[in-house]
PDB file of N, CA and C in Angstrom:
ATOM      1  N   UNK A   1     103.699 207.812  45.870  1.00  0.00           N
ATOM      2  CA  UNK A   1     104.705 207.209  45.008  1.00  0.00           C
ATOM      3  C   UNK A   1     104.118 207.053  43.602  1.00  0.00           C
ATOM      4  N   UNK A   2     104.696 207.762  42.970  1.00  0.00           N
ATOM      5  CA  UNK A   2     104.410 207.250  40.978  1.00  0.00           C
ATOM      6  C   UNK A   2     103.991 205.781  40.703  1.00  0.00           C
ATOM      7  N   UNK A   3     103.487 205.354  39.886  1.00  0.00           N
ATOM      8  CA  UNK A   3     103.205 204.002  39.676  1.00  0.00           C
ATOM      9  C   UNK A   3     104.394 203.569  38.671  1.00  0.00           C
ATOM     10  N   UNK A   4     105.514 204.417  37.814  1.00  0.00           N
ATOM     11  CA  UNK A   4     106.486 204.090  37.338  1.00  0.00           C
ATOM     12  C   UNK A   4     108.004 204.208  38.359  1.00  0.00           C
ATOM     13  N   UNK A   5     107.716 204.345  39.552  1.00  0.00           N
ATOM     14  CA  UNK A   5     109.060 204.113  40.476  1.00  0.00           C
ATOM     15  C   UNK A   5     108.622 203.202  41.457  1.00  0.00           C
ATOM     16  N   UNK A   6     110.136 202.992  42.521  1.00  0.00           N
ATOM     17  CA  UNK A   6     109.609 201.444  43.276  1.00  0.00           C
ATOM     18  C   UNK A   6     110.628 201.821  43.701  1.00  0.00           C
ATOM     19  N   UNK A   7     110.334 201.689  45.222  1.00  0.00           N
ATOM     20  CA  UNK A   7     111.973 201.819  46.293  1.00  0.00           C
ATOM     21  C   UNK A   7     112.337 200.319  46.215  1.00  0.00           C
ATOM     22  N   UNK A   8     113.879 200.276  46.183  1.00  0.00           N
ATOM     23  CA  UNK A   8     114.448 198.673  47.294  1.00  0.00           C
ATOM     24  C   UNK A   8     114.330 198.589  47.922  1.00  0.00           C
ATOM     25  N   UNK A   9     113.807 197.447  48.515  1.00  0.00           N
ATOM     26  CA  UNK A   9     113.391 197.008  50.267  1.00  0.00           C
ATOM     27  C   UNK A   9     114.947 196.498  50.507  1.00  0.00           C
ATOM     28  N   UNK A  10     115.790 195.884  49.784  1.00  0.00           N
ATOM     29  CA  UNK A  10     116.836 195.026  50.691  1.00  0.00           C
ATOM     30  C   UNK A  10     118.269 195.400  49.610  1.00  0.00           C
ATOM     31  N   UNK A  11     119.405 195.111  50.000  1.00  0.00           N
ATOM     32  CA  UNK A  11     120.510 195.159  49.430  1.00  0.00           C
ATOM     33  C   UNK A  11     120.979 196.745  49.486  1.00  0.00           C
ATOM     34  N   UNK A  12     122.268 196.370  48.865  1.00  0.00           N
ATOM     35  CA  UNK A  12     122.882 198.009  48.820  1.00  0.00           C
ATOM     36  C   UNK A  12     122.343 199.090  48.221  1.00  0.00           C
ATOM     37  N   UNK A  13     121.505 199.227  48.001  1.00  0.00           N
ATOM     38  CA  UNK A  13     120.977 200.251  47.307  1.00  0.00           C
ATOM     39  C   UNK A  13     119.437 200.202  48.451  1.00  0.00           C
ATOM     40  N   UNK A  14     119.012 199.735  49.378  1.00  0.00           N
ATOM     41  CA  UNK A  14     118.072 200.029  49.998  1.00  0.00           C
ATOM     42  C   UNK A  14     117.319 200.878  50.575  1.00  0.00           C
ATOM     43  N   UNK A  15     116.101 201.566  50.047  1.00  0.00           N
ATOM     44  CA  UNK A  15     115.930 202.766  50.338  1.00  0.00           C
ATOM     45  C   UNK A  15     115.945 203.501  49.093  1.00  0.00           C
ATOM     46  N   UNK A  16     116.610 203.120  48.285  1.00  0.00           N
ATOM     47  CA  UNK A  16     116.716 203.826  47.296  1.00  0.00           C
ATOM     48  C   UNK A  16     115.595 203.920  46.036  1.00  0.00           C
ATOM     49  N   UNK A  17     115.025 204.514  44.985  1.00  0.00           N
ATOM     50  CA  UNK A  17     113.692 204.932  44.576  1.00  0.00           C
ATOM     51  C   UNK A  17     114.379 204.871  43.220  1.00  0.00           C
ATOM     52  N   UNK A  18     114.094 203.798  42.431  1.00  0.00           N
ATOM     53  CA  UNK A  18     113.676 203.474  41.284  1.00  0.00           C
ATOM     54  C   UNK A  18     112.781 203.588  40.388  1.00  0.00           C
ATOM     55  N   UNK A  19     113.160 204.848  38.918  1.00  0.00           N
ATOM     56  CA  UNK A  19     112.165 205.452  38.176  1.00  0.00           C
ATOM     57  C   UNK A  19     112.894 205.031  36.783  1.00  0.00           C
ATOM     58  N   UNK A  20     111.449 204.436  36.089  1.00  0.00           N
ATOM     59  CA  UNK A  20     111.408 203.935  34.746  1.00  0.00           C
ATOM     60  C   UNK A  20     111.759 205.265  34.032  1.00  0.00           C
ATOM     61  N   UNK A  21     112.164 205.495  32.796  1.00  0.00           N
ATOM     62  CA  UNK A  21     112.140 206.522  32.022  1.00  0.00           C
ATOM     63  C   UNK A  21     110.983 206.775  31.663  1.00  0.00           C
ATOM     64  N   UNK A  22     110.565 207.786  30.943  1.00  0.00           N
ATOM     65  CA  UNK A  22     109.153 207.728  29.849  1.00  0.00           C
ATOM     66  C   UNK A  22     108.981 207.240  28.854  1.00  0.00           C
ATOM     67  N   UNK A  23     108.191 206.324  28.296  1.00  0.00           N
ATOM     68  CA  UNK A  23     108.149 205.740  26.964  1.00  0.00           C
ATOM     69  C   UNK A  23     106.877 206.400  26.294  1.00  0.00           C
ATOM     70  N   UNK A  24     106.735 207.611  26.494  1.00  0.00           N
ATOM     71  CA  UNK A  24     105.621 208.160  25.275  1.00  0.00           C
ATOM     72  C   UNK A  24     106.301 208.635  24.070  1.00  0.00           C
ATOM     73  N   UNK A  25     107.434 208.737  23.713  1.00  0.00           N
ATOM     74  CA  UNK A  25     108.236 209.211  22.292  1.00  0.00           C
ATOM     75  C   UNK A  25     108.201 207.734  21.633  1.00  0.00           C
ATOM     76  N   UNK A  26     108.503 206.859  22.409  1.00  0.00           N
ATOM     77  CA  UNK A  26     108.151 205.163  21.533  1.00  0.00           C
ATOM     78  C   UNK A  26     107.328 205.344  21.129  1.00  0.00           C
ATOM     79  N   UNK A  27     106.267 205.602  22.508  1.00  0.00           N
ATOM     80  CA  UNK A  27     104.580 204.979  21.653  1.00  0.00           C
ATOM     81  C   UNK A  27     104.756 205.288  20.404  1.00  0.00           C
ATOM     82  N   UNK A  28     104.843 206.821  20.311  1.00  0.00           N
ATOM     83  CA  UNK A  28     104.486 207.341  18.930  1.00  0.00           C
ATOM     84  C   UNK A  28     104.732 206.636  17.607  1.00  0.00           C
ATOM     85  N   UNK A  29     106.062 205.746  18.019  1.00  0.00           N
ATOM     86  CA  UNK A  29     106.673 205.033  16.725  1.00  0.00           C
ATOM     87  C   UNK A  29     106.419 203.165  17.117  1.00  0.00           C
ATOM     88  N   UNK A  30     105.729 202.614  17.573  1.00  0.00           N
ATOM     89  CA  UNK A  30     105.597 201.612  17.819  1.00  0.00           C
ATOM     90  C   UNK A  30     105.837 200.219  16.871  1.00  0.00           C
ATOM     91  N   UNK A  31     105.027 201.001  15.520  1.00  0.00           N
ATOM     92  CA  UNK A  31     105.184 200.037  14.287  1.00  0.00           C
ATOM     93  C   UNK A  31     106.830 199.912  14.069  1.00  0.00           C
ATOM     94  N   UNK A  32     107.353 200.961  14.250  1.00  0.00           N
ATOM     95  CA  UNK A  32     108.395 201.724  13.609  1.00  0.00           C
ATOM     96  C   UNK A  32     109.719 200.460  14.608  1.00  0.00           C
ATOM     97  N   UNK A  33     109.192 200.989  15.725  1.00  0.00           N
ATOM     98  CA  UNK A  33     110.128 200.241  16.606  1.00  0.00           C
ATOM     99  C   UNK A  33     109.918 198.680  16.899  1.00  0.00           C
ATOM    100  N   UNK A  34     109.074 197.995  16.870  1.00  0.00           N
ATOM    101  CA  UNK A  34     109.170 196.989  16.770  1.00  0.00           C
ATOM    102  C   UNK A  34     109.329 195.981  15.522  1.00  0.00           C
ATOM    103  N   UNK A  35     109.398 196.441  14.393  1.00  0.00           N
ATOM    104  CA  UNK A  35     109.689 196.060  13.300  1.00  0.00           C
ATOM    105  C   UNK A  35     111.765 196.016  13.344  1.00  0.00           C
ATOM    106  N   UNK A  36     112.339 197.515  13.489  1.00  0.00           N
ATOM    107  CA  UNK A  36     113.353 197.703  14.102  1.00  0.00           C
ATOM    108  C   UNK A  36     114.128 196.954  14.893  1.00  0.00           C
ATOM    109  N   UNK A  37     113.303 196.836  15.828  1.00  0.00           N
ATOM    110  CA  UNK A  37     114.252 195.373  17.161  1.00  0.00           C
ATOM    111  C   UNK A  37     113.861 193.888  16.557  1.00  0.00           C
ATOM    112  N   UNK A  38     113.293 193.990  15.717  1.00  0.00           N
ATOM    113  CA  UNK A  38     113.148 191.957  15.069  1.00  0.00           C
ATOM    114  C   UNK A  38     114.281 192.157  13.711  1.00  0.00           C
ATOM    115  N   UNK A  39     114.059 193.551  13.224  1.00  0.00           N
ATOM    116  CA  UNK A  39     115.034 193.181  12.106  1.00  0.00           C
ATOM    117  C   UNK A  39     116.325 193.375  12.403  1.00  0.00           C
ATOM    118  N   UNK A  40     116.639 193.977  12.942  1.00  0.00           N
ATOM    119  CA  UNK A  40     118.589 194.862  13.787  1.00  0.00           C
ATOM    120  C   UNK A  40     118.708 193.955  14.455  1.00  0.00           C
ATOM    121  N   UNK A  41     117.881 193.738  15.952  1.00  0.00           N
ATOM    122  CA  UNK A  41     118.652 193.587  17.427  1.00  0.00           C
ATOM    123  C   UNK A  41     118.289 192.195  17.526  1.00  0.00           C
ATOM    124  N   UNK A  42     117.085 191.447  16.233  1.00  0.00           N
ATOM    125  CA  UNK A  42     116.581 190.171  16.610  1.00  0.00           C
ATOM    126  C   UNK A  42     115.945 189.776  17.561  1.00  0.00           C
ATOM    127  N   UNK A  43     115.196 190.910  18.347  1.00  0.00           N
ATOM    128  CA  UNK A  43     114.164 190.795  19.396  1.00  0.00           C
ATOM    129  C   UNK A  43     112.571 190.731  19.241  1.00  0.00           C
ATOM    130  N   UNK A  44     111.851 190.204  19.949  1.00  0.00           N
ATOM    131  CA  UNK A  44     110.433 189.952  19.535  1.00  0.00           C
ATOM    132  C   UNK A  44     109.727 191.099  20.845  1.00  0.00           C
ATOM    133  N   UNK A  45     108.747 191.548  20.705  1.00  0.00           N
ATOM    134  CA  UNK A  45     108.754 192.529  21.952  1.00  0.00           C
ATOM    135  C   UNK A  45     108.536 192.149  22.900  1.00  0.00           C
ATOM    136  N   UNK A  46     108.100 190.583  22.837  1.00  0.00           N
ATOM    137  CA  UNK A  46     108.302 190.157  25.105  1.00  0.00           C
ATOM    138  C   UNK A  46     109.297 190.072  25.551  1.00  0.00           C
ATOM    139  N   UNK A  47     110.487 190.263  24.118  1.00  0.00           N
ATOM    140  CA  UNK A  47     111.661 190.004  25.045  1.00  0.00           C
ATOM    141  C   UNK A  47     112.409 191.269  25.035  1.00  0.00           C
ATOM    142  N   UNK A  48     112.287 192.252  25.256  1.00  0.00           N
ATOM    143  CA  UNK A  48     112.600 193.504  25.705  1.00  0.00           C
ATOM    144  C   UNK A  48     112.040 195.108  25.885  1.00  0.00           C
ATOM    145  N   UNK A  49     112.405 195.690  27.095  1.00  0.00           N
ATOM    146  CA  UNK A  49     111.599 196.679  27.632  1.00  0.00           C
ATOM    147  C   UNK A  49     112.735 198.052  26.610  1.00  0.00           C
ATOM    148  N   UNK A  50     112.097 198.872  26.220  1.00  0.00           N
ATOM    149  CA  UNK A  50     112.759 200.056  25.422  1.00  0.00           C
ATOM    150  C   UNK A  50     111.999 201.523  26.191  1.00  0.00           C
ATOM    151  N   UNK A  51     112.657 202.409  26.184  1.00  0.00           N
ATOM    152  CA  UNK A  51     111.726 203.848  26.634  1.00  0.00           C
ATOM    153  C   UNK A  51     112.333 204.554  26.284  1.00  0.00           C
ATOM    154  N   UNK A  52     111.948 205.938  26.396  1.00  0.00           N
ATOM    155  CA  UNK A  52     112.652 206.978  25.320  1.00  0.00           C
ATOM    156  C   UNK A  52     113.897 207.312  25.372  1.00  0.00           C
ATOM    157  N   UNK A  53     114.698 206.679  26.292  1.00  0.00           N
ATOM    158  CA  UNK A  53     115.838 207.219  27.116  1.00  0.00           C
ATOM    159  C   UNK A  53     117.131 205.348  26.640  1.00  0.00           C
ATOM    160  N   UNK A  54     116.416 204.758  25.941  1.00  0.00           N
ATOM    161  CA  UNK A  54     117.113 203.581  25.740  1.00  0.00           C
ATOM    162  C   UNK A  54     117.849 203.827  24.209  1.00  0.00           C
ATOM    163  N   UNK A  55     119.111 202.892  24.296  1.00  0.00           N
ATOM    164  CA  UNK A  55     120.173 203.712  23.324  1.00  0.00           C
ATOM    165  C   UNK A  55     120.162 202.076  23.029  1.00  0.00           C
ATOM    166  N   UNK A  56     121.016 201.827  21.634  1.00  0.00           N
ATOM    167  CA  UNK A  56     121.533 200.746  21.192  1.00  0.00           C
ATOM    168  C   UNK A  56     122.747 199.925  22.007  1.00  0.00           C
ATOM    169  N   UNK A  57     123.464 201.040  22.659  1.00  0.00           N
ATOM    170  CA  UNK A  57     124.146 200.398  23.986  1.00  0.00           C
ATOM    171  C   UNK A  57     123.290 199.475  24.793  1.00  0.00           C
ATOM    172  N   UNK A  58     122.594 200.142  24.985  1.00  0.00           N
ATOM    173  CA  UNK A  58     121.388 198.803  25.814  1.00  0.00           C
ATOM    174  C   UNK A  58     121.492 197.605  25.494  1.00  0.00           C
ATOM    175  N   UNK A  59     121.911 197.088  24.297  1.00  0.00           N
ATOM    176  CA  UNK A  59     121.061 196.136  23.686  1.00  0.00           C
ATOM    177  C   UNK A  59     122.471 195.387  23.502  1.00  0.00           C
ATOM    178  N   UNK A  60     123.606 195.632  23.350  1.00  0.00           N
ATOM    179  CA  UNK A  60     124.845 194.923  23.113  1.00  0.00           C
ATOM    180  C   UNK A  60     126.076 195.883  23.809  1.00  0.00           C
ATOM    181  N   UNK A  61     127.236 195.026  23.700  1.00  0.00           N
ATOM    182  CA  UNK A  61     128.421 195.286  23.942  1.00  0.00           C
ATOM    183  C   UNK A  61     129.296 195.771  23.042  1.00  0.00           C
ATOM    184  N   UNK A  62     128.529 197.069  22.457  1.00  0.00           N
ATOM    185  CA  UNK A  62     129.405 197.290  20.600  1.00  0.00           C
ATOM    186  C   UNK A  62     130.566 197.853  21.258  1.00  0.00           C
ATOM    187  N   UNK A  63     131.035 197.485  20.212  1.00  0.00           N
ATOM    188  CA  UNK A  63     132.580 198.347  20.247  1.00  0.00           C
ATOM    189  C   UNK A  63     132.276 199.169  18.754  1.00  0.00           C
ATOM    190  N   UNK A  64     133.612 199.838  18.629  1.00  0.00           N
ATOM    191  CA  UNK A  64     132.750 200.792  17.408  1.00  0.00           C
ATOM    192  C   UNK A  64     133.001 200.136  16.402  1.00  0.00           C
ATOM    193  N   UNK A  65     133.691 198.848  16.211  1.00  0.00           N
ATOM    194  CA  UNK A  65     133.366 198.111  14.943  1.00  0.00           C
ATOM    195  C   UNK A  65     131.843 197.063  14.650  1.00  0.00           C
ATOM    196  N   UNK A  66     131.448 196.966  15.960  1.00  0.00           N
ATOM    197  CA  UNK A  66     130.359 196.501  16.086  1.00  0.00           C
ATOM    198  C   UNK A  66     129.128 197.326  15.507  1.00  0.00           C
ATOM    199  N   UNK A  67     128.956 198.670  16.397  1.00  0.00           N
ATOM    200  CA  UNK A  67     128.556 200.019  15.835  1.00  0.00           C
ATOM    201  C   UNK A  67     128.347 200.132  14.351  1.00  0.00           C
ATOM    202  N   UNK A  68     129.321 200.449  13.893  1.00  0.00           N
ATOM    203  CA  UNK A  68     129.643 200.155  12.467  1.00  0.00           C
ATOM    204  C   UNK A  68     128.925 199.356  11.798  1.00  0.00           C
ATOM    205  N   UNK A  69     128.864 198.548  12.290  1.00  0.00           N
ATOM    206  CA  UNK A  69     127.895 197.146  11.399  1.00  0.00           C
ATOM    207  C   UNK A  69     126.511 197.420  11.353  1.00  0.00           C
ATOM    208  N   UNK A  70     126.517 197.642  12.314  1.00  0.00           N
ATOM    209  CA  UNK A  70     124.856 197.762  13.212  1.00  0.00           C
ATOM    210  C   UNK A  70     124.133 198.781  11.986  1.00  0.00           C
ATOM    211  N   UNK A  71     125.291 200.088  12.077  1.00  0.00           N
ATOM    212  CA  UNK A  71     124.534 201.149  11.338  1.00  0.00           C
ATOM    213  C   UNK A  71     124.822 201.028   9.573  1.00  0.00           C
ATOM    214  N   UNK A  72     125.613 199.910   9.710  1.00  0.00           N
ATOM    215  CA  UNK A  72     125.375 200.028   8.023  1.00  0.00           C
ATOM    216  C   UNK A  72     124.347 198.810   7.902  1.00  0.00           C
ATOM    217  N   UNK A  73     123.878 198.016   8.746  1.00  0.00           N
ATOM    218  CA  UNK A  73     122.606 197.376   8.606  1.00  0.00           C
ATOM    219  C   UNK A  73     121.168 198.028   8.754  1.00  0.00           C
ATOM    220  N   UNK A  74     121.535 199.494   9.191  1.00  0.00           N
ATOM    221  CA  UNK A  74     119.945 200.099   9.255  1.00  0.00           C
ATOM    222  C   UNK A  74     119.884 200.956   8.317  1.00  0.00           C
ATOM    223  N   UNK A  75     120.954 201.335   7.766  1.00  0.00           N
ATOM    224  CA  UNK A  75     121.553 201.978   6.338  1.00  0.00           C
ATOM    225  C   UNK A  75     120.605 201.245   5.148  1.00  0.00           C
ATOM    226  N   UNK A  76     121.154 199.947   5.249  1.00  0.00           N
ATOM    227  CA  UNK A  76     120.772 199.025   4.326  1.00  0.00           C
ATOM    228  C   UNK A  76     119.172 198.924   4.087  1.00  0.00           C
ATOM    229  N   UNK A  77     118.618 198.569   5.705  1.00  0.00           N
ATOM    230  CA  UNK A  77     117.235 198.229   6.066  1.00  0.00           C
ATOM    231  C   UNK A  77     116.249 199.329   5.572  1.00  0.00           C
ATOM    232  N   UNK A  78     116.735 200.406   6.284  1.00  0.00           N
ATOM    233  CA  UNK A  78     115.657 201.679   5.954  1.00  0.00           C
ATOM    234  C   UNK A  78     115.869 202.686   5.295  1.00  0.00           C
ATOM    235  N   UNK A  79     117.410 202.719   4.435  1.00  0.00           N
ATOM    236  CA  UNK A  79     118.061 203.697   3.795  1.00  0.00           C
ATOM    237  C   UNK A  79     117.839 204.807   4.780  1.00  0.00           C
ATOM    238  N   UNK A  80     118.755 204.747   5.582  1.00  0.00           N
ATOM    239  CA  UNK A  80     118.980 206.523   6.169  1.00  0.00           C
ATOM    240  C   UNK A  80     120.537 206.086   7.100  1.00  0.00           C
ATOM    241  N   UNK A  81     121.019 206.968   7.193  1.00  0.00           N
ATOM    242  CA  UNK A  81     121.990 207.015   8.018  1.00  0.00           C
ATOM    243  C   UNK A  81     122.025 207.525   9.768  1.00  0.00           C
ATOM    244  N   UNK A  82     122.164 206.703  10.427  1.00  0.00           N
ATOM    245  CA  UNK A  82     122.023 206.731  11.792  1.00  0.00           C
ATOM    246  C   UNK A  82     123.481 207.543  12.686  1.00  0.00           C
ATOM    247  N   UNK A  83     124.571 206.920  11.802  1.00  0.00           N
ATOM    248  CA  UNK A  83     125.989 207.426  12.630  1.00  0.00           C
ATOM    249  C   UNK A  83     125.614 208.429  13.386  1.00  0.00           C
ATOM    250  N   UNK A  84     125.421 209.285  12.962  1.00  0.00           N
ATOM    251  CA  UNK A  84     125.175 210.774  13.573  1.00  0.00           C
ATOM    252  C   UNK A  84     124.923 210.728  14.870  1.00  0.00           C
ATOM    253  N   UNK A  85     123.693 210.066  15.506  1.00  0.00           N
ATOM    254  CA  UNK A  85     123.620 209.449  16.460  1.00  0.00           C
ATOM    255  C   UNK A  85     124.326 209.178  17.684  1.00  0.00           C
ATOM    256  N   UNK A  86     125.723 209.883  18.045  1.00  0.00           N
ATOM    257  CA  UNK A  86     126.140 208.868  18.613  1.00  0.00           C
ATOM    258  C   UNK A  86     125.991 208.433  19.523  1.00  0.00           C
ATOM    259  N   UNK A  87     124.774 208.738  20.835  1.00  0.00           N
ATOM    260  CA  UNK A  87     124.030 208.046  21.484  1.00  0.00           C
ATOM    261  C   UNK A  87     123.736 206.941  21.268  1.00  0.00           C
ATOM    262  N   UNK A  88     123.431 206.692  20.035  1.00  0.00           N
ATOM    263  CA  UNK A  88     122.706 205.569  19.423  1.00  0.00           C
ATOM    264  C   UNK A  88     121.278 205.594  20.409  1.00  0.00           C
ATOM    265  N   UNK A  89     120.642 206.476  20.462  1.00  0.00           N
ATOM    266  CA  UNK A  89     119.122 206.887  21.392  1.00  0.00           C
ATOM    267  C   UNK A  89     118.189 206.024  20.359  1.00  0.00           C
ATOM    268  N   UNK A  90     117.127 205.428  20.449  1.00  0.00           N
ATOM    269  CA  UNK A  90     116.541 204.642  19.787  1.00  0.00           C
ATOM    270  C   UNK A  90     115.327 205.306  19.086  1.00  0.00           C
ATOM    271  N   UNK A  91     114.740 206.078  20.297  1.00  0.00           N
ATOM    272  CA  UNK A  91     113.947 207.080  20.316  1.00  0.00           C
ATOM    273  C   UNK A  91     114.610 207.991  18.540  1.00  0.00           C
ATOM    274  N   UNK A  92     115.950 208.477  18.870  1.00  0.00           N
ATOM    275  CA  UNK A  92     116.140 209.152  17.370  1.00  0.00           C
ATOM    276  C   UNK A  92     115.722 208.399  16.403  1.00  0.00           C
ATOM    277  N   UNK A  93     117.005 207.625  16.365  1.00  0.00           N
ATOM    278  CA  UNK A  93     116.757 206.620  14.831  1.00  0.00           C
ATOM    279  C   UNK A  93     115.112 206.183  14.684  1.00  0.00           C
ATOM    280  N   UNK A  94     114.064 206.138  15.271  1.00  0.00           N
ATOM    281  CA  UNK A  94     112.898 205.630  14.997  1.00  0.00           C
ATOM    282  C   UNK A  94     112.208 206.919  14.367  1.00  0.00           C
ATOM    283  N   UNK A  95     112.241 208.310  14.996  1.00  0.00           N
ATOM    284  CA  UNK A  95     112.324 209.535  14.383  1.00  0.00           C
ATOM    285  C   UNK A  95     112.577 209.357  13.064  1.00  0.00           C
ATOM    286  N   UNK A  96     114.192 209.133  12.589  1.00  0.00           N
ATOM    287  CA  UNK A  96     115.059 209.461  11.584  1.00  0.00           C
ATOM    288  C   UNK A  96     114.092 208.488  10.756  1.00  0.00           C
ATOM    289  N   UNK A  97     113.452 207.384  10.780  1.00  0.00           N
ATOM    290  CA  UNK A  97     113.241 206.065  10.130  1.00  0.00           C
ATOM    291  C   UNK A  97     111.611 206.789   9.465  1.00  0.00           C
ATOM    292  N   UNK A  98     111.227 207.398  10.626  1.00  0.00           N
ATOM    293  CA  UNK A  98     109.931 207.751  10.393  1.00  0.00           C
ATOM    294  C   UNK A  98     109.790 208.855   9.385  1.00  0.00           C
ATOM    295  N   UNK A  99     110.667 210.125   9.362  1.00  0.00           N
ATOM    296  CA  UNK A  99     110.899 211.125   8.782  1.00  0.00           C
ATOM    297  C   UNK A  99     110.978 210.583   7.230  1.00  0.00           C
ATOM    298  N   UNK A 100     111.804 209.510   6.960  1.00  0.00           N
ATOM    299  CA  UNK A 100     112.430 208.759   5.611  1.00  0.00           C
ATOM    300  C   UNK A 100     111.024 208.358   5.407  1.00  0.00           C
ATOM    301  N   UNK A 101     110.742 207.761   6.050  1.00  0.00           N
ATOM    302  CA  UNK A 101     108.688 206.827   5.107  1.00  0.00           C
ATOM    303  C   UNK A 101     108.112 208.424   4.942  1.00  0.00           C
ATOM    304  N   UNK A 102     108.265 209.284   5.723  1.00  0.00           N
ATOM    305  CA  UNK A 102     106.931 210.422   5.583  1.00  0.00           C
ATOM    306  C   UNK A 102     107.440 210.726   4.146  1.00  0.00           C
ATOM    307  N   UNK A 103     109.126 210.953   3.787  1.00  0.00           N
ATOM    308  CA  UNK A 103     109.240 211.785   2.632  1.00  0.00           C
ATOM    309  C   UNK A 103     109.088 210.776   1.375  1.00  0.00           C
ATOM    310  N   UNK A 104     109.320 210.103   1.566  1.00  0.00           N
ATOM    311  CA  UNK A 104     108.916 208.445   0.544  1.00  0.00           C
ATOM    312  C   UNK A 104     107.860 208.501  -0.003  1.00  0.00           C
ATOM    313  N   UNK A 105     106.842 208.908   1.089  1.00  0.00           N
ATOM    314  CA  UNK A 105     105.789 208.738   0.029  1.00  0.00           C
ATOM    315  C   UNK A 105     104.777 209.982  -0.193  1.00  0.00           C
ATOM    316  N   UNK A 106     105.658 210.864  -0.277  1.00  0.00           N
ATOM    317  CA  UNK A 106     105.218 212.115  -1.380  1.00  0.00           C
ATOM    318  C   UNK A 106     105.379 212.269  -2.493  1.00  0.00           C
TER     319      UNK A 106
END
């Protein structure tokens, strides 16, 4: 058994084999992303698990006016535009965020 999966011993799903996503595309952006979830989502990092496969859906109940907000607050934050996105994959936008500092400071 992987050390990132875990069967259920009990309930409806018993038997069944539980696998974390991969979080090595985070690592890469770590500064990136935890700066990100204190300034957007208002999270500190003990209080939430992210992996490469985690979207801004995760994190709330947007509706697309919610959405909307969200991305004209990371608009604001890091000057880049996220919409595109529409996963809202976290993994991207930390990409997109990272790409914007690399060209910044040439």
């Amino acid at each position: 058994m992987k050390k990132d999966s875990r069967i259920i011993s009990r309930g409806p799903f018993k038997g069944k084999r539980i696998e974390f996503a991969p979080g090595t595309g985070i690592n890469k952006f770590l500064k990136i992303s935890e700066d990100f979830m204190i300034k957007i989502l208002g999270l500190r990092p003990e209080e939430y698990l992210i992996t490469d496969e985690s979207s801004l859906y995760d994190f709330t109940g947007f509706d697309k006016m919610e959405l909307h907000n969200v991305h004209k607050e990371i608009q604001e934050m890091y000057n880049i535009d996220v919409s595109a996105i529409k996963s809202g994959n976290l993994l991207g936008i930390f990409r997109r965020i990272s790409e914007s500092k690399g060209r910044a400071s040439c």
